[in-house]
PDB file of N, CA and C in Angstrom:
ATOM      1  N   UNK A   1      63.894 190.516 -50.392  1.00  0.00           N
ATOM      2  CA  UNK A   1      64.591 190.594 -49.134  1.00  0.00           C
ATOM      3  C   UNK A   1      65.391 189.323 -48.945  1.00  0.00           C
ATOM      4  N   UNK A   2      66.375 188.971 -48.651  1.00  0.00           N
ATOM      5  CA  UNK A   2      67.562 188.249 -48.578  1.00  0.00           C
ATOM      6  C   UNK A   2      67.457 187.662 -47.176  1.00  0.00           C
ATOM      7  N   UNK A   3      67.658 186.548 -46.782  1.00  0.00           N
ATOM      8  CA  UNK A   3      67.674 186.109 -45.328  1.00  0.00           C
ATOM      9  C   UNK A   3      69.428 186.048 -44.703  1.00  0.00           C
ATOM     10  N   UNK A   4      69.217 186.660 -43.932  1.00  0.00           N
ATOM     11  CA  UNK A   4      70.997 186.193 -43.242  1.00  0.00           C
ATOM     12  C   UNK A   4      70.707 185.813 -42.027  1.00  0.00           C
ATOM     13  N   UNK A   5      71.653 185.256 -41.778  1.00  0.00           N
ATOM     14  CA  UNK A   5      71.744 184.154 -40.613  1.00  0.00           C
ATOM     15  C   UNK A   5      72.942 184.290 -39.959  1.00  0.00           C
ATOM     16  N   UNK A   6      72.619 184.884 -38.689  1.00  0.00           N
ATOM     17  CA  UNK A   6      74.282 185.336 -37.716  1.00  0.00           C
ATOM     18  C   UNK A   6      74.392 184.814 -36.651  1.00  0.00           C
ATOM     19  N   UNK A   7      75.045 184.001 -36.266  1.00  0.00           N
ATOM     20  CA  UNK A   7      74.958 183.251 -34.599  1.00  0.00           C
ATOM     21  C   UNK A   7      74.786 184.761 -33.731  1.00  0.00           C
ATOM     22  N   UNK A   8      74.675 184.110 -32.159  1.00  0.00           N
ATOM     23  CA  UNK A   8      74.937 184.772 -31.570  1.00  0.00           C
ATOM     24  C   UNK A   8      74.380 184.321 -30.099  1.00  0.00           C
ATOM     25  N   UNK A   9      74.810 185.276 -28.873  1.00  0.00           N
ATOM     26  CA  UNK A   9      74.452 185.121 -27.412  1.00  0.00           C
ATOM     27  C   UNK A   9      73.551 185.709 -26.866  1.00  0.00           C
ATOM     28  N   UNK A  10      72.704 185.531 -26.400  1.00  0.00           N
ATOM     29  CA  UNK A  10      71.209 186.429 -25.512  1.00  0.00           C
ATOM     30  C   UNK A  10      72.180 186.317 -24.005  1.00  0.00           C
ATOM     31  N   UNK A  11      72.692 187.592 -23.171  1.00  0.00           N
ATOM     32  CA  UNK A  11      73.347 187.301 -22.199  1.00  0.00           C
ATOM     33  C   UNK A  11      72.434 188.954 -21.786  1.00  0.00           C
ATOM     34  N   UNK A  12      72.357 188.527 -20.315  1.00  0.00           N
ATOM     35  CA  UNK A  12      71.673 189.995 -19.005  1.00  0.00           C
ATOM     36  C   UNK A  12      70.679 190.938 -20.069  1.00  0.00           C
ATOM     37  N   UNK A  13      70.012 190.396 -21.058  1.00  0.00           N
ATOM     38  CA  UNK A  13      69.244 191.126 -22.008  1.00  0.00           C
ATOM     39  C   UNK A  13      69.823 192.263 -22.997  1.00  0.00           C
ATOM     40  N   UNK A  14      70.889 191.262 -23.913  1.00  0.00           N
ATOM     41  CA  UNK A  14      71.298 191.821 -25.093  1.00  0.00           C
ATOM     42  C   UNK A  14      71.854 190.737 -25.775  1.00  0.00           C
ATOM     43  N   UNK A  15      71.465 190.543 -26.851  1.00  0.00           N
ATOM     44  CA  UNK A  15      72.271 189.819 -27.996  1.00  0.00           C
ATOM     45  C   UNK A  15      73.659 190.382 -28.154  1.00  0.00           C
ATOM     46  N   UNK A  16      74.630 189.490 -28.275  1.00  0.00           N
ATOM     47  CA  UNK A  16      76.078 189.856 -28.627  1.00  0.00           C
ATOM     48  C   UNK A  16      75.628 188.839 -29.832  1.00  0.00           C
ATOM     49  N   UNK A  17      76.119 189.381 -30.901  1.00  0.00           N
ATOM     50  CA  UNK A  17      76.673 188.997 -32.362  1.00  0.00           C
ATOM     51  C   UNK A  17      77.929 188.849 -32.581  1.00  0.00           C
ATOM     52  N   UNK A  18      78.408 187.283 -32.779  1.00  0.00           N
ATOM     53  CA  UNK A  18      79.836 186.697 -33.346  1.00  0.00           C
ATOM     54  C   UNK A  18      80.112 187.177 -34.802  1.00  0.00           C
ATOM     55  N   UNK A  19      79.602 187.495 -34.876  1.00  0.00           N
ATOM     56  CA  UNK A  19      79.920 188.668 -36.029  1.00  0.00           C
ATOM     57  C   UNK A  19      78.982 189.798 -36.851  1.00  0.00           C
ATOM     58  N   UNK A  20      79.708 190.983 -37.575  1.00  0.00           N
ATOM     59  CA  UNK A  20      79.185 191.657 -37.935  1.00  0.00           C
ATOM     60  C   UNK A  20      78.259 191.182 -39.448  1.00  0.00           C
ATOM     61  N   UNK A  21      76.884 191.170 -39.629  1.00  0.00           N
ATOM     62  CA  UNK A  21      76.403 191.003 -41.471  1.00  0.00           C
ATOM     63  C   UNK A  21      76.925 191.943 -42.390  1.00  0.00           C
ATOM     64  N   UNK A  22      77.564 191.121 -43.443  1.00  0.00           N
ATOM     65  CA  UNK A  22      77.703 192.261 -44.438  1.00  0.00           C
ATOM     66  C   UNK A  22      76.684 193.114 -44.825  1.00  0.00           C
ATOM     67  N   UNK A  23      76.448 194.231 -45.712  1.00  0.00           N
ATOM     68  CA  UNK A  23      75.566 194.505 -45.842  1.00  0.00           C
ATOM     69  C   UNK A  23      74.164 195.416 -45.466  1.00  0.00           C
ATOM     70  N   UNK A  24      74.333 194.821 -44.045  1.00  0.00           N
ATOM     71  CA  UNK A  24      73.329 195.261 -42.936  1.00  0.00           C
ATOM     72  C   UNK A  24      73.494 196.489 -42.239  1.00  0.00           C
ATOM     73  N   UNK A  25      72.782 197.296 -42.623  1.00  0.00           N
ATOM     74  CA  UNK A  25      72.707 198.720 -41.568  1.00  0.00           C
ATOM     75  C   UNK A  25      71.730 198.646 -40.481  1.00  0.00           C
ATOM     76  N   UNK A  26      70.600 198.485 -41.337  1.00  0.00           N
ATOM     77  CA  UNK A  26      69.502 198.717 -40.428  1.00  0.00           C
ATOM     78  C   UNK A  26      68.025 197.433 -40.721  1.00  0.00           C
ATOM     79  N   UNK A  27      67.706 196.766 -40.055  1.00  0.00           N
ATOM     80  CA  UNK A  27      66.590 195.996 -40.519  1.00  0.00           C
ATOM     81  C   UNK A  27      66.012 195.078 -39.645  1.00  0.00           C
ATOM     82  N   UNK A  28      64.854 194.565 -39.651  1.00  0.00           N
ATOM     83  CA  UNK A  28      64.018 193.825 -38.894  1.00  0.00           C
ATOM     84  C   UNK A  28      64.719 192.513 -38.414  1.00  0.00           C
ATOM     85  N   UNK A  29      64.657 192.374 -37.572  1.00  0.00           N
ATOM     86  CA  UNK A  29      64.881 190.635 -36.834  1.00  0.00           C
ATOM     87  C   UNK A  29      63.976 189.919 -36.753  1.00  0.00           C
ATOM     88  N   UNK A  30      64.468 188.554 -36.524  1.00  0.00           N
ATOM     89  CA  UNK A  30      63.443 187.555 -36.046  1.00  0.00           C
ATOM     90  C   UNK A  30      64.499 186.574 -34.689  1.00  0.00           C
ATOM     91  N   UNK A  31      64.112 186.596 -33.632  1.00  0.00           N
ATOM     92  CA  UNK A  31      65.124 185.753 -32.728  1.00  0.00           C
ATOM     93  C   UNK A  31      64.580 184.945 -32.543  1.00  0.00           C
ATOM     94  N   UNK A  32      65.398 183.457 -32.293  1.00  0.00           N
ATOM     95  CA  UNK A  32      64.780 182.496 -32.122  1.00  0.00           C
ATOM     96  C   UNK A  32      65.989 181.616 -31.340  1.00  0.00           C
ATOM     97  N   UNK A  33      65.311 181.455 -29.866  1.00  0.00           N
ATOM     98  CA  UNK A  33      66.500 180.498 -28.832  1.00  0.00           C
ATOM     99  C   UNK A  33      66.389 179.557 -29.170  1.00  0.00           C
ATOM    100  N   UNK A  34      67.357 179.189 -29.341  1.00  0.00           N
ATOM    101  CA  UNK A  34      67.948 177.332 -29.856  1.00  0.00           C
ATOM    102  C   UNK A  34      68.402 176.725 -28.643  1.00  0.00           C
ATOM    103  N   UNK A  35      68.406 177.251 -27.533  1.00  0.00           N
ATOM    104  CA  UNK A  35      68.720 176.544 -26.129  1.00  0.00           C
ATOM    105  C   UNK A  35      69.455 177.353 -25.413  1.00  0.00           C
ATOM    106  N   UNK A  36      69.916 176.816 -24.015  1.00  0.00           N
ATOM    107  CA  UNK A  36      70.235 177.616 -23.013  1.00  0.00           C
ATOM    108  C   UNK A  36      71.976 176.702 -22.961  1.00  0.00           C
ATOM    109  N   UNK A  37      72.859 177.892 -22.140  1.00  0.00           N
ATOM    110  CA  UNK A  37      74.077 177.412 -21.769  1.00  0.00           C
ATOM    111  C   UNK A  37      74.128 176.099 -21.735  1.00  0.00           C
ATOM    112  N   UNK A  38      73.679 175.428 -20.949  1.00  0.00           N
ATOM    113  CA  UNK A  38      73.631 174.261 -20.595  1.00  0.00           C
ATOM    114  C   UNK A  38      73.162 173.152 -21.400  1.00  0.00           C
ATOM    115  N   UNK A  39      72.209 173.712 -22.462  1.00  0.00           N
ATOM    116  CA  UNK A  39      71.811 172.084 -23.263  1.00  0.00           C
ATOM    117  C   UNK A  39      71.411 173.028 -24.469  1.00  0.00           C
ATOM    118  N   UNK A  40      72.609 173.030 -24.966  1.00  0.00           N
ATOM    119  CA  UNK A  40      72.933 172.999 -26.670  1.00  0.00           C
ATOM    120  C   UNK A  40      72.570 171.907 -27.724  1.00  0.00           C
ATOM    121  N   UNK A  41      71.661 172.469 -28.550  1.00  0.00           N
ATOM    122  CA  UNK A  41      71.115 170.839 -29.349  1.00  0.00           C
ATOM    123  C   UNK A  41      72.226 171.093 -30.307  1.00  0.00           C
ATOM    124  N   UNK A  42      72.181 169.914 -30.903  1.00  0.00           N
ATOM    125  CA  UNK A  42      73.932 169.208 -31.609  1.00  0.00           C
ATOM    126  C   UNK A  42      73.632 170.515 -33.142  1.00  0.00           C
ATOM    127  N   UNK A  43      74.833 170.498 -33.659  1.00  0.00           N
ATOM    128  CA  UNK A  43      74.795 170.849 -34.903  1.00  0.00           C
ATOM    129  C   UNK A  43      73.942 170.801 -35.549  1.00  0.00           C
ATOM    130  N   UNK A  44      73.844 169.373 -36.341  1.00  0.00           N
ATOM    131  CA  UNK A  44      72.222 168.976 -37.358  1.00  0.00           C
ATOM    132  C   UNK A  44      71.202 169.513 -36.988  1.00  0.00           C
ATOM    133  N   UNK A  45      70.760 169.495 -35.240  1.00  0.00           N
ATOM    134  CA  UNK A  45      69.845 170.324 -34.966  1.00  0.00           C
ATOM    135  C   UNK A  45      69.701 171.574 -35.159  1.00  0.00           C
ATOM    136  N   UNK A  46      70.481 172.463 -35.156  1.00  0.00           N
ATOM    137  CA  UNK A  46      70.710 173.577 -35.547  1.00  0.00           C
ATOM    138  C   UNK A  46      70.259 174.219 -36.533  1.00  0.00           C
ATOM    139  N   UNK A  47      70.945 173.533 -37.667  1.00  0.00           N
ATOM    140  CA  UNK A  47      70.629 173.650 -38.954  1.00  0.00           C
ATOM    141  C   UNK A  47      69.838 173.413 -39.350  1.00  0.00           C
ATOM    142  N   UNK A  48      68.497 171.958 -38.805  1.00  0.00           N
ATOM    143  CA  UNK A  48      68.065 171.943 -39.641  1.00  0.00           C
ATOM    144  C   UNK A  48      66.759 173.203 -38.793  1.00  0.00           C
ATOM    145  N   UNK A  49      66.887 173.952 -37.444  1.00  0.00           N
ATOM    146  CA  UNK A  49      65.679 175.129 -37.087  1.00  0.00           C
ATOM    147  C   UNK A  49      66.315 175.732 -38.112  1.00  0.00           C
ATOM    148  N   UNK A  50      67.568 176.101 -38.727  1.00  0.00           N
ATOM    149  CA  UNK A  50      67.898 177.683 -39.271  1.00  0.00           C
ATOM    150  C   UNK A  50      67.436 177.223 -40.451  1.00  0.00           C
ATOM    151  N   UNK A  51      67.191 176.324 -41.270  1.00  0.00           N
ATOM    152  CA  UNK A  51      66.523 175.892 -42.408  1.00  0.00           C
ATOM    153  C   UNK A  51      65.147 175.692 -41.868  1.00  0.00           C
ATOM    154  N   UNK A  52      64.688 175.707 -41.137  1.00  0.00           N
ATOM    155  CA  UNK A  52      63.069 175.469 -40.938  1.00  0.00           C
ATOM    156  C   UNK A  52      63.038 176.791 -40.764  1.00  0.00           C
ATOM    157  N   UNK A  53      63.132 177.911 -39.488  1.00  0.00           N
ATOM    158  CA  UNK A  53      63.165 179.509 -40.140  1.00  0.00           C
ATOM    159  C   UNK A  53      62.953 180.248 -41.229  1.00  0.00           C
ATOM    160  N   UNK A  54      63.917 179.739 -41.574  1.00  0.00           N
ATOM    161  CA  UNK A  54      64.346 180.173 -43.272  1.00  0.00           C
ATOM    162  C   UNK A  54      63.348 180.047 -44.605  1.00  0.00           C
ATOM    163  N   UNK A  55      62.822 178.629 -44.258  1.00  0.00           N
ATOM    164  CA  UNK A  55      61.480 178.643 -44.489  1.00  0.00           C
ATOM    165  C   UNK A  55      60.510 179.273 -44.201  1.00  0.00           C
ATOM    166  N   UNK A  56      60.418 179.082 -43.190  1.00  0.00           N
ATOM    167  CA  UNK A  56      58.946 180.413 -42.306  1.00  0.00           C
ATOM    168  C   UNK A  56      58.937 181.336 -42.777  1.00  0.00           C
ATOM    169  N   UNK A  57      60.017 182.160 -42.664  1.00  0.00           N
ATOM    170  CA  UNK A  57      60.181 183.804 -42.793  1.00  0.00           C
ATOM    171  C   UNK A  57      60.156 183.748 -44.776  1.00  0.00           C
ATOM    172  N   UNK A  58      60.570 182.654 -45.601  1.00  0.00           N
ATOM    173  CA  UNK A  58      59.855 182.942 -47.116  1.00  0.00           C
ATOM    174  C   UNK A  58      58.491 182.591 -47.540  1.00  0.00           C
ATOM    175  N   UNK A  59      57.847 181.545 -46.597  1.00  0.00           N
ATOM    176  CA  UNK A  59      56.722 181.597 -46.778  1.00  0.00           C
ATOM    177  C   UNK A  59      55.912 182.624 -46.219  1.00  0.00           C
ATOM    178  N   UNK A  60      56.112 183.455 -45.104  1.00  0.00           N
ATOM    179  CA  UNK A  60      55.482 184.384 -45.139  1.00  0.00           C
ATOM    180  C   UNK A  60      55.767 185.613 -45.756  1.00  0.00           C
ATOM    181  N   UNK A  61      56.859 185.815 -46.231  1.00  0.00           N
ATOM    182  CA  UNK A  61      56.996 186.651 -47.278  1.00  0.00           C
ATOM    183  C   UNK A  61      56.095 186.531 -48.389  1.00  0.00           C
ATOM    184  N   UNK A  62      56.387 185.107 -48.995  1.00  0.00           N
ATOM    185  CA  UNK A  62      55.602 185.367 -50.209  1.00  0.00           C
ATOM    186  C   UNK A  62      53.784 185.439 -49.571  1.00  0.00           C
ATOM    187  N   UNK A  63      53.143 184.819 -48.477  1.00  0.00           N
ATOM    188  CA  UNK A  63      51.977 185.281 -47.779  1.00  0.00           C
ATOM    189  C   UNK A  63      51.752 186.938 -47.753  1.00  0.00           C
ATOM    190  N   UNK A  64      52.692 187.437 -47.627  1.00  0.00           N
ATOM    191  CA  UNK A  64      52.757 189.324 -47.613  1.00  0.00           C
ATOM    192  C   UNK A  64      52.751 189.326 -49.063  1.00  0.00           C
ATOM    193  N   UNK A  65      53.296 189.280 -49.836  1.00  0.00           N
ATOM    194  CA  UNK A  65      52.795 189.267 -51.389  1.00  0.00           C
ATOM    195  C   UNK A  65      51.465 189.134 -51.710  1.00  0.00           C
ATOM    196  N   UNK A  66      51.288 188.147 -51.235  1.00  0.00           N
ATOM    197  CA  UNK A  66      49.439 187.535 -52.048  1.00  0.00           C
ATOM    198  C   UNK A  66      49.960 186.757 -53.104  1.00  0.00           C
ATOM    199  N   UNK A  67      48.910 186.389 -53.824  1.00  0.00           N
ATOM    200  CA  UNK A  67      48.681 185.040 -55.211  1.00  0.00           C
ATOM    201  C   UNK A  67      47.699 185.908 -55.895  1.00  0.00           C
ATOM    202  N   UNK A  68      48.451 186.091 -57.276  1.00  0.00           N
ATOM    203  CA  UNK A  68      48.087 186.615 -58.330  1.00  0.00           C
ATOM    204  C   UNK A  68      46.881 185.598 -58.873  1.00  0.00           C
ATOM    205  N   UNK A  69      45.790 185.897 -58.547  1.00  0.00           N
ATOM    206  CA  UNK A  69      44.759 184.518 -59.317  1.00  0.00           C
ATOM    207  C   UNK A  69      43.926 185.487 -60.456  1.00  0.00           C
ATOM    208  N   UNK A  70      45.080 186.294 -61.107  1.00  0.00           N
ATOM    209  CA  UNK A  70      44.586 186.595 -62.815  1.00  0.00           C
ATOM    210  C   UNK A  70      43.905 188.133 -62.420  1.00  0.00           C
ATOM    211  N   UNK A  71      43.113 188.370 -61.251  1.00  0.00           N
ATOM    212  CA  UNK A  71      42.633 189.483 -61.606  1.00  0.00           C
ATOM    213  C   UNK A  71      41.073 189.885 -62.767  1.00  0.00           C
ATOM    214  N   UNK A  72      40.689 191.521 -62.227  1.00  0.00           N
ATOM    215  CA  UNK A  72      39.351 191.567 -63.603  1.00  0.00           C
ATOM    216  C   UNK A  72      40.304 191.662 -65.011  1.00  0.00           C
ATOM    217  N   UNK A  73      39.013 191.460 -65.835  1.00  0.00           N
ATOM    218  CA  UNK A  73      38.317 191.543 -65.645  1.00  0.00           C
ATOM    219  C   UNK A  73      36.982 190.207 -65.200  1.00  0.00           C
ATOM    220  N   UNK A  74      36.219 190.427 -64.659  1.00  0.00           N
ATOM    221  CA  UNK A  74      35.616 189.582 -64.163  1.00  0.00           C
ATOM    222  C   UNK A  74      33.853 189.716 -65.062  1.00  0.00           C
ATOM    223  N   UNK A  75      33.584 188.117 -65.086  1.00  0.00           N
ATOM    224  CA  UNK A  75      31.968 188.578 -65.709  1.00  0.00           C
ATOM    225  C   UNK A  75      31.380 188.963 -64.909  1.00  0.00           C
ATOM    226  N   UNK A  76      30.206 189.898 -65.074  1.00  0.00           N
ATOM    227  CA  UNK A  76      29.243 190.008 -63.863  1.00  0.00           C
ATOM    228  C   UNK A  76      28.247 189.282 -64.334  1.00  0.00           C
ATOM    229  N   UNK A  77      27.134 188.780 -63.684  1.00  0.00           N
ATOM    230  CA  UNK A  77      26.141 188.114 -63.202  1.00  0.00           C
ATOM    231  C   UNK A  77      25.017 187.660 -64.521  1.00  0.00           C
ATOM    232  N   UNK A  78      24.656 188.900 -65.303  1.00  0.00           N
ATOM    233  CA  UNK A  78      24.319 188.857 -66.438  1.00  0.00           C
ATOM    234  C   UNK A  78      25.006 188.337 -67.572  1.00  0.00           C
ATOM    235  N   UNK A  79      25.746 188.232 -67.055  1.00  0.00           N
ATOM    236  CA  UNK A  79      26.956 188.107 -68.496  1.00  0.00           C
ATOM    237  C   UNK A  79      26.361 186.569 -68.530  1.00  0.00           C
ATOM    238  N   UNK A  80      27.010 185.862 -67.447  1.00  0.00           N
ATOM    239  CA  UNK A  80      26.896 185.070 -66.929  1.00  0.00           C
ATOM    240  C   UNK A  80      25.358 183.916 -67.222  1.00  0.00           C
ATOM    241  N   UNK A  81      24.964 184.871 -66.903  1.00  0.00           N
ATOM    242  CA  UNK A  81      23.589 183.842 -66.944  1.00  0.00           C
ATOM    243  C   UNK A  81      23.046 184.343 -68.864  1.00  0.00           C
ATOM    244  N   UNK A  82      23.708 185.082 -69.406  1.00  0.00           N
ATOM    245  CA  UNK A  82      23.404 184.850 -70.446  1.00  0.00           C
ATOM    246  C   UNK A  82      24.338 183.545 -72.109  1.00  0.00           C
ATOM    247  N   UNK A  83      25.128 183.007 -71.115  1.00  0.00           N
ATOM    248  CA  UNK A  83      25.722 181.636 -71.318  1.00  0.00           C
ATOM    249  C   UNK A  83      24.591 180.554 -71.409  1.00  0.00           C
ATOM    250  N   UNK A  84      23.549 180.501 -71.272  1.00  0.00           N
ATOM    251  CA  UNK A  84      23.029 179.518 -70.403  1.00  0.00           C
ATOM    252  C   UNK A  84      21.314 179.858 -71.267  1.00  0.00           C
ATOM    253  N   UNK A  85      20.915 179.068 -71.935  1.00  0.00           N
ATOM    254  CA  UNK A  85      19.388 179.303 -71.922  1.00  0.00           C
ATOM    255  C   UNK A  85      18.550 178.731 -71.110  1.00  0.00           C
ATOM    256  N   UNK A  86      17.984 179.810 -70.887  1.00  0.00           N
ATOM    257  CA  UNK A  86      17.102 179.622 -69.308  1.00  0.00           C
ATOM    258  C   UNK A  86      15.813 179.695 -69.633  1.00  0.00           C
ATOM    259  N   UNK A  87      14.984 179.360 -71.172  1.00  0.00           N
ATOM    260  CA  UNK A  87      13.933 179.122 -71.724  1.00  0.00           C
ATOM    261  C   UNK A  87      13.406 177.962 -71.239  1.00  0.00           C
ATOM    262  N   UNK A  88      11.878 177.722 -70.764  1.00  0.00           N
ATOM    263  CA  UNK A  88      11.455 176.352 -70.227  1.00  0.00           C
ATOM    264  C   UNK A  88      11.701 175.477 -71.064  1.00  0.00           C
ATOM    265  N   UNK A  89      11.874 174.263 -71.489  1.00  0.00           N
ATOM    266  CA  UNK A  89      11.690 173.188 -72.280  1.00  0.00           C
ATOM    267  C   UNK A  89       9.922 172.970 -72.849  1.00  0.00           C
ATOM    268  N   UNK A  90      10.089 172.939 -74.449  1.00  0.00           N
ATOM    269  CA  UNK A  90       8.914 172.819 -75.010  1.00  0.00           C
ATOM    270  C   UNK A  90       8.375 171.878 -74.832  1.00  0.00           C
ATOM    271  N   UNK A  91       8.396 170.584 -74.923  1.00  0.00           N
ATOM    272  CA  UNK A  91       8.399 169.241 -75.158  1.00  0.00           C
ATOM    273  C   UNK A  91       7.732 168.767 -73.856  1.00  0.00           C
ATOM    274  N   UNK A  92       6.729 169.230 -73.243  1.00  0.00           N
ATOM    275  CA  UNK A  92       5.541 168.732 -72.345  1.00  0.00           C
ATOM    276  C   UNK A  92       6.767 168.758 -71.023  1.00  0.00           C
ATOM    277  N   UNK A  93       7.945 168.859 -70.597  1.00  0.00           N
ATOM    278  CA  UNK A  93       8.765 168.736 -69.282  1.00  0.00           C
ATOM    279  C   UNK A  93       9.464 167.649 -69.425  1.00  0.00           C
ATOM    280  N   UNK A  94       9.355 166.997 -70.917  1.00  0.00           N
ATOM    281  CA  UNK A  94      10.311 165.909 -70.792  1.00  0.00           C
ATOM    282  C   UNK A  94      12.030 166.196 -71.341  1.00  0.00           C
TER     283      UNK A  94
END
């Protein structure tokens, strides 16, 4: 899944979009207010939430994936304890 990133206005409860995404028919959002009319954080700020986002939304992507940690087959228990001699020691406990 591809991240795009489209400005836009939250005005009387609707987003207006400064422009159309290529691409895009139909698909999930994530909104996130960066401020109100009145106190716009500067550029750099901007960029660097739409790069912190941008982040979020791939780390939880790859979180919706999972971590491949190899999978079975797996030993079971016997297997296991037959690694291992589990005979007392002859030699009086020393």
């Amino acid at each position: 899944m591809a991240l795009v990133a489209v400005e836009g206005v939250y005005r009387d409860g609707r987003i207006e979009l400064s422009e159309t995404p290529e691409g895009v028919d139909e698909s999930q959002v994530l909104v996130v207010f960066i401020g109100n009319g009145a106190a716009l954080e500067s550029d750099a700020d901007q960029y660097g939430a739409i790069a912190r986002n941008k982040a979020v939304a791939l780390a939880l992507e790859d979180m919706r994936k999972g971590v491949d940690l190899g999978g079975p087959p797996y030993p079971k228990r016997e297997d296991l304890y037959d690694r291992f001699d589990r005979k007392p020691a002859s030699d009086g406990g020393h």
